[in-house]
Protein backbone atom coordinates (compact mmCIF):
# COMPACT_ATOMS: atom_id res chain seq x y z
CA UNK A 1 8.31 -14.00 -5.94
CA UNK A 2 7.33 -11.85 -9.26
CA UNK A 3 4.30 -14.13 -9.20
CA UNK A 4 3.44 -13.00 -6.02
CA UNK A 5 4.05 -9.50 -6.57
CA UNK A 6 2.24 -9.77 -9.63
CA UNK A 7 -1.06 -11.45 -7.71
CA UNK A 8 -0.14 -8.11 -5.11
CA UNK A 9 -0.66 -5.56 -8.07
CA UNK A 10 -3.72 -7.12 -9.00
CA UNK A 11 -5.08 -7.11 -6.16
CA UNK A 12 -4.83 -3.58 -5.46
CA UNK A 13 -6.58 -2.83 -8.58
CA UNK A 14 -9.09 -5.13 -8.26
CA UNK A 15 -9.97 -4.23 -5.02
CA UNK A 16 -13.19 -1.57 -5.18
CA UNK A 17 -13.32 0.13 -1.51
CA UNK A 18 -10.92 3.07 -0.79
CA UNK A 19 -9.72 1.18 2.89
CA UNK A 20 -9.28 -2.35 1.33
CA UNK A 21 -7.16 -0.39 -1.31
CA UNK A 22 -5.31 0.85 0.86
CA UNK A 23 -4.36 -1.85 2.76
CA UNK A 24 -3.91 -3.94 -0.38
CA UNK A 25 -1.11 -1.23 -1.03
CA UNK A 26 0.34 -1.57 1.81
CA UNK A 27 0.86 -5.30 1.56
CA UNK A 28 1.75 -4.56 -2.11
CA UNK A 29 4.66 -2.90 -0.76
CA UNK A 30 5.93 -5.50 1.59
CA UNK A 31 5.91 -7.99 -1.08
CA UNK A 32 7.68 -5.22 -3.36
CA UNK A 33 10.10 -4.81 -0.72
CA UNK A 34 10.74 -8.59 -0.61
CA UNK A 35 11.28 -9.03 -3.81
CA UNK A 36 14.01 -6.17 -4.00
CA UNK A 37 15.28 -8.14 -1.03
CA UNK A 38 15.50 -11.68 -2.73
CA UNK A 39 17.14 -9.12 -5.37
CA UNK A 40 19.90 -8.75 -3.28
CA UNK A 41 19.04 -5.09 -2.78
CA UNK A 42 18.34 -4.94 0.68
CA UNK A 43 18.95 -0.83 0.77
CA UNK A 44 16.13 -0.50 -1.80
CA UNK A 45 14.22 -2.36 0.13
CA UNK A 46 14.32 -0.67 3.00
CA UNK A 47 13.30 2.42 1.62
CA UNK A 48 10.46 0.45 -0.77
CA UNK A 49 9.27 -1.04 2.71
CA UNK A 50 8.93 2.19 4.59
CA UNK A 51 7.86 4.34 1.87
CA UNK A 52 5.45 1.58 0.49
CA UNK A 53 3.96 -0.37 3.48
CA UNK A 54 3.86 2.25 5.74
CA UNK A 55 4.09 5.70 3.74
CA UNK A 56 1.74 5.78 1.55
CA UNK A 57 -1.42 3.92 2.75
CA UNK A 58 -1.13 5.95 6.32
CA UNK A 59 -1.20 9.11 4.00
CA UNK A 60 -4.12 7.26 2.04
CA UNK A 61 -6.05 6.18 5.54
CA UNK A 62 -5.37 9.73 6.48
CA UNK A 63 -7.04 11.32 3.59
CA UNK A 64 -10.22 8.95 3.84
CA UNK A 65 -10.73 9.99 7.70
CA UNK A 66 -10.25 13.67 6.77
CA UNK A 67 -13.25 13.15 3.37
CA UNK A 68 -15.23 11.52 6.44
CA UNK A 69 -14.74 13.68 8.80
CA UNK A 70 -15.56 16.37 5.99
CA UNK A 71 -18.81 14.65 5.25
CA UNK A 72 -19.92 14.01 8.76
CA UNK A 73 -19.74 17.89 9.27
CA UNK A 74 -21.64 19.23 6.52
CA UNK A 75 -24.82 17.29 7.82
C-alpha cells in the first residue's frame, strides 16, 4: 500500500497538464485514504477521502474553468 501511494505521489508530479493533475490528485487521495484505512484509521480516512478525492481537485477543476472562461472572454 505505501508503494502504491508512493507510485500515486509521483504521478501527480509527473503529470504536466493542469486537468490530468488534477485528477491524478484526486486518485492520490483515494489511495491516501486507503492507506489510512489499512491503518486502522478509518475516521482519518474519511475526512482524507472527502477532503482529498473530492475537495480539492473540484476546487482545482473549478479554478481551470474559471482561467478558461477568463481567457475565452478577453478575445
Amino acid at each position: 500500500m505505501l508503494f502504491l501511494v508512493a507510485v500515486c505521489g509521483t504521478c501527480v508530479v509527473l503529470a504536466r497538464d493542469p486537468l490530468r493533475q488534477a485528477l491524478m490528485a484526486s486518485l492520490y487521495g483515494l489511495v491516501l485514504g486507503l492507506l489510512f484505512f489499512v491503518f486502522q484509521a478509518p475516521d482519518v480516512a474519511l475526512s482524507q477521502t472527502v477532503v482529498g478525492a473530492v475537495a480539492l481537485p473540484l476546487m482545482i477543476l473549478l479554478a481551470l474553468a474559471r482561467v478558461r472562461w477568463e481567457e475565452e472572454r478577453r478575445k
